[in-house]
Protein backbone atom coordinates (compact mmCIF):
# COMPACT_ATOMS: atom_id res chain seq x y z
CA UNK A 1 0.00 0.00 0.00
CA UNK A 2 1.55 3.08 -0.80
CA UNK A 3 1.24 6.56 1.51
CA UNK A 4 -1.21 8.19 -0.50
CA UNK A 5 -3.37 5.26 -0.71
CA UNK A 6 -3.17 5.10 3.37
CA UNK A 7 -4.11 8.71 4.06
CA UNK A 8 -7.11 8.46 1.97
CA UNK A 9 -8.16 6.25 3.64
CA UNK A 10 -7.17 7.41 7.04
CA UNK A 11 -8.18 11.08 6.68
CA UNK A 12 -9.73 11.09 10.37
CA UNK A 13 -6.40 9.87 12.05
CA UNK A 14 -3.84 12.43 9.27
CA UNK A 15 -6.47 15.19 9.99
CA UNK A 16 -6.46 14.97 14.33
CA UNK A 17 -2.25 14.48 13.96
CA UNK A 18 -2.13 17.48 11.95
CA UNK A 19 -3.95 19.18 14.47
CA UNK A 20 -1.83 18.33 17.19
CA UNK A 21 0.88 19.55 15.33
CA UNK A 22 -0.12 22.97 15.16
CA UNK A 23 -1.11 22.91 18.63
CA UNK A 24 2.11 22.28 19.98
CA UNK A 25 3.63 24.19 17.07
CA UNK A 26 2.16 27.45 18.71
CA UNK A 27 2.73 25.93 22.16
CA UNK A 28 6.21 25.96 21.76
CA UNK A 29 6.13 29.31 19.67
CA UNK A 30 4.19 31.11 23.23
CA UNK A 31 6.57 29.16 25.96
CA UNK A 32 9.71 30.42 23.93
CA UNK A 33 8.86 34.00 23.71
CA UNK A 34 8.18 34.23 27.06
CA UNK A 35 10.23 35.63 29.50
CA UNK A 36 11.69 33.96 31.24
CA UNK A 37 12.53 36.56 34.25
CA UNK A 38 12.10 39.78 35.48
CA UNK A 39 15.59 42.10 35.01
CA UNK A 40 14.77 45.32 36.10
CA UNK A 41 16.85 48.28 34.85
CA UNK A 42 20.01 49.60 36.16
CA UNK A 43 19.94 53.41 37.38
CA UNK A 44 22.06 55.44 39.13
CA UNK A 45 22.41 55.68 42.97
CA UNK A 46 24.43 58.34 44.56
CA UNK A 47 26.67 57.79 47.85
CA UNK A 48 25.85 60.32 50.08
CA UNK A 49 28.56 58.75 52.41
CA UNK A 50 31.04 59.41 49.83
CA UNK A 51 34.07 62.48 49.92
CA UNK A 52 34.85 62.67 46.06
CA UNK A 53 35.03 66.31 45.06
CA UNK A 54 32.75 65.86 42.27
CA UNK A 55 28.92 64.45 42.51
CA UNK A 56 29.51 62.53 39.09
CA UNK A 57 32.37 60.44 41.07
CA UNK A 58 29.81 59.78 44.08
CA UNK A 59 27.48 57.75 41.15
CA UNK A 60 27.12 54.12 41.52
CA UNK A 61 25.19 51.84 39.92
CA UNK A 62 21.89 49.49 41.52
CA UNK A 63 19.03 47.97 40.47
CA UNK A 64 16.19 49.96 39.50
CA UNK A 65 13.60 48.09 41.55
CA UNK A 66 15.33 49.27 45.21
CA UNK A 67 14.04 51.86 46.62
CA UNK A 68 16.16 54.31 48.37
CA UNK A 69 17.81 54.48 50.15
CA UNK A 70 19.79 51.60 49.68
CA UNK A 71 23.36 50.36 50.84
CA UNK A 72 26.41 52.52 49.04
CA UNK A 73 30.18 51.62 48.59
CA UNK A 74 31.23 53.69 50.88
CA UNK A 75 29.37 51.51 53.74
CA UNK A 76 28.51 54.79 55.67
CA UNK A 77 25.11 54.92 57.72
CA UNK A 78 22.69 58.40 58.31
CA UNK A 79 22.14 59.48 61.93
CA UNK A 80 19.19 56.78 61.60
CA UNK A 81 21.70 54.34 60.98
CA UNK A 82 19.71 54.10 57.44
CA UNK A 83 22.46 53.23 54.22
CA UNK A 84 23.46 56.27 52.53
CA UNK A 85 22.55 55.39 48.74
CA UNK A 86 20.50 57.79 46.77
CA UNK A 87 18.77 56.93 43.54
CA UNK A 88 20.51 59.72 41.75
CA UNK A 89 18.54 61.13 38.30
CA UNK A 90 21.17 61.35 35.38
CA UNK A 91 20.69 63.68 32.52
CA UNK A 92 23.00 64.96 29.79
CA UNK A 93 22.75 67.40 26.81
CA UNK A 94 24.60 65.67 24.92
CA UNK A 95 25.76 61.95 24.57
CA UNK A 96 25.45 59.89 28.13
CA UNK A 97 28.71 58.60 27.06
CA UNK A 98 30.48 61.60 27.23
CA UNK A 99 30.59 62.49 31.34
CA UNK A 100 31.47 66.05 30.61
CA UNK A 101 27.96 66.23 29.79
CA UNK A 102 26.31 64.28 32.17
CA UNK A 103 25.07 65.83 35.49
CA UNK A 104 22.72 64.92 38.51
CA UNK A 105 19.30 66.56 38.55
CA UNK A 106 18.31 65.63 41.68
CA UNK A 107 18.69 62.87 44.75
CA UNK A 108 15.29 60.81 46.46
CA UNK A 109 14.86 58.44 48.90
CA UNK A 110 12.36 57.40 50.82
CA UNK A 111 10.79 57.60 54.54
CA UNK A 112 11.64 53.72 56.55
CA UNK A 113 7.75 54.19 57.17
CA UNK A 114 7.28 55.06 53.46
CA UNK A 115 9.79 52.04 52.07
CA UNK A 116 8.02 49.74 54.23
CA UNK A 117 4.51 50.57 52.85
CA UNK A 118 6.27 50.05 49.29
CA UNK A 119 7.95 46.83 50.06
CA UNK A 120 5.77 44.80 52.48
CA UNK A 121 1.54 46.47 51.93
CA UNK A 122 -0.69 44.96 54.31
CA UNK A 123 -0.72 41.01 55.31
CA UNK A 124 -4.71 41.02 55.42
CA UNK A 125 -4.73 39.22 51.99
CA UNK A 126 -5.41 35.89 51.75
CA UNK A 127 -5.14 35.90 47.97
CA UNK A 128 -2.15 35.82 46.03
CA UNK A 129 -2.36 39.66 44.85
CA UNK A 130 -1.26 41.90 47.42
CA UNK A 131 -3.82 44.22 48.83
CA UNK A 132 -4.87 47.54 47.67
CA UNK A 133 -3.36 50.56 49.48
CA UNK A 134 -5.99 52.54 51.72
CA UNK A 135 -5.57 56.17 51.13
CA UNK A 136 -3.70 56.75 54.01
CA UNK A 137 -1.48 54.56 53.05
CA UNK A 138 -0.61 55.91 49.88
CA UNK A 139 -0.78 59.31 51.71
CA UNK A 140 2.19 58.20 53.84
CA UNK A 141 4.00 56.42 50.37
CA UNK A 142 3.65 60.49 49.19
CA UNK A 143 4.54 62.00 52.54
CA UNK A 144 7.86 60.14 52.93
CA UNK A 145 9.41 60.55 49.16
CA UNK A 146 12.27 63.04 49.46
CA UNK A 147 14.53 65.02 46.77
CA UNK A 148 17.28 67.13 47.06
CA UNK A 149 19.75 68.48 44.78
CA UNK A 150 23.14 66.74 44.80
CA UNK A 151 24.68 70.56 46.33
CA UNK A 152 22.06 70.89 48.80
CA UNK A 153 21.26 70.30 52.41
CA UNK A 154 17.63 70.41 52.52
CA UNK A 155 15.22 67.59 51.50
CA UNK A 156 11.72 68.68 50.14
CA UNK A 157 8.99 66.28 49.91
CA UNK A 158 8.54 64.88 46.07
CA UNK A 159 5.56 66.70 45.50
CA UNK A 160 5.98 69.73 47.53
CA UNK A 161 6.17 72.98 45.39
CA UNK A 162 10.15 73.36 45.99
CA UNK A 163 10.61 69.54 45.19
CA UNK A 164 8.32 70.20 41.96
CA UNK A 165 11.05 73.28 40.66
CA UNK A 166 14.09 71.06 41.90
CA UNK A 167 12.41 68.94 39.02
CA UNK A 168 11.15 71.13 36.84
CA UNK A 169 14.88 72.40 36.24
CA UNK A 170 16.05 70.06 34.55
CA UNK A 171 14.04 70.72 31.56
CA UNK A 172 16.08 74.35 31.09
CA UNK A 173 19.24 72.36 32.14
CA UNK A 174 20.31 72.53 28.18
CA UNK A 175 19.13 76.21 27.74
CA UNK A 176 16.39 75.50 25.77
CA UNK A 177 13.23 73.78 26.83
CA UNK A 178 12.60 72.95 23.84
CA UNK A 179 15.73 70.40 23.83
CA UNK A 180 14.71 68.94 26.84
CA UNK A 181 18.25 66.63 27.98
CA UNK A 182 18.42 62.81 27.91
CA UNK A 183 18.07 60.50 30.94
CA UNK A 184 21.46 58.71 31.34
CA UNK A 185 22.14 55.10 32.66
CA UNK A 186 24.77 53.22 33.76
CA UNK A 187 26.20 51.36 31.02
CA UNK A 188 26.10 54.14 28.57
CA UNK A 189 29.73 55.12 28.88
């Protein structure tokens, strides 16, 4: 009997392994374009512990999913005996590459109260998505996000009016709002 003459007469059994086929075809098309992890972003962090005579030499580099602040090279602790790393907010006018370019906008970190409401919300859930915030929760998130700039002494609050010009600098930075500069990260040097 030759091939032909067997899948005419087995249509039924050539059509359902055709089928299956396809089916795992696409399967194995879904589970390899999946990712297969989460890699969050490097930024900047900025040691606050740190001497160097210029802020671009106090820059280090952390994952993008720690809030700060967060432990720094030099190893040096705040009067709350908190870690002295600042996410630090790169710009440049130019090309990130070029560090004669590059220069800090502005400093955050966050409140232990605050970090704590970020990293562990409430344990009343029993399911496995984590528990919407209660407004005075997310009040307290707000209340304990601080920025500074990289010169300065004084923290504002994130949202504050002074923390919203500290920001709102950066977009005259290159001397032309227009030409608003480029967010830097590490790795682009």
């Amino acid at each position: 009997m030759k091939l032909r003459d067997w899948v005419n007469k087995n249509s039924a059994v050539v059509t359902i392994l055709a089928v299956l086929i396809l089916i795992l075809s696409l399967a194995a098309i879904v589970w390899n374009s999946t990712p297969t992890s989460y890699k969050p972003v490097d930024m900047w962090y900025y040691d606050m512990g740190s001497e160097a005579p210029d802020h671009l030499d106090r820059l280090f580099a952390g994952k993008g999913n720690e809030l700060p602040p967060i432990a720094s090279p030099s190893g040096k602790l705040n009067e709350n005996g908190e870690p002295m790393g600042a996410r630090a907010w790169v710009y440049s006018c130019g090309d990130c590459a070029d560090k004669k370019s590059r220069f800090i906008a502005y400093i955050e970190v966050y409140s232990k109260e605050a970090k704590e409401l970020f990293t562990n919300p409430a344990k009343v859930s029993t399911s496995a998505m984590p528990p919407p915030l209660r407004p005075e929760d997310m009040l307290k998130q707000e209340e304990g996000h601080y920025i500074k700039e990289p010169d300065s002494d004084k923290w504002y609050q994130f949202q504050s009016p002074e923390g919203n010009n500290i920001r709102m600098k950066v977009l005259e930075k290159c001397g032309d709002i227009k030409t608003p500069p480029k967010m830097c990260y590490p790795g682009e040097n």
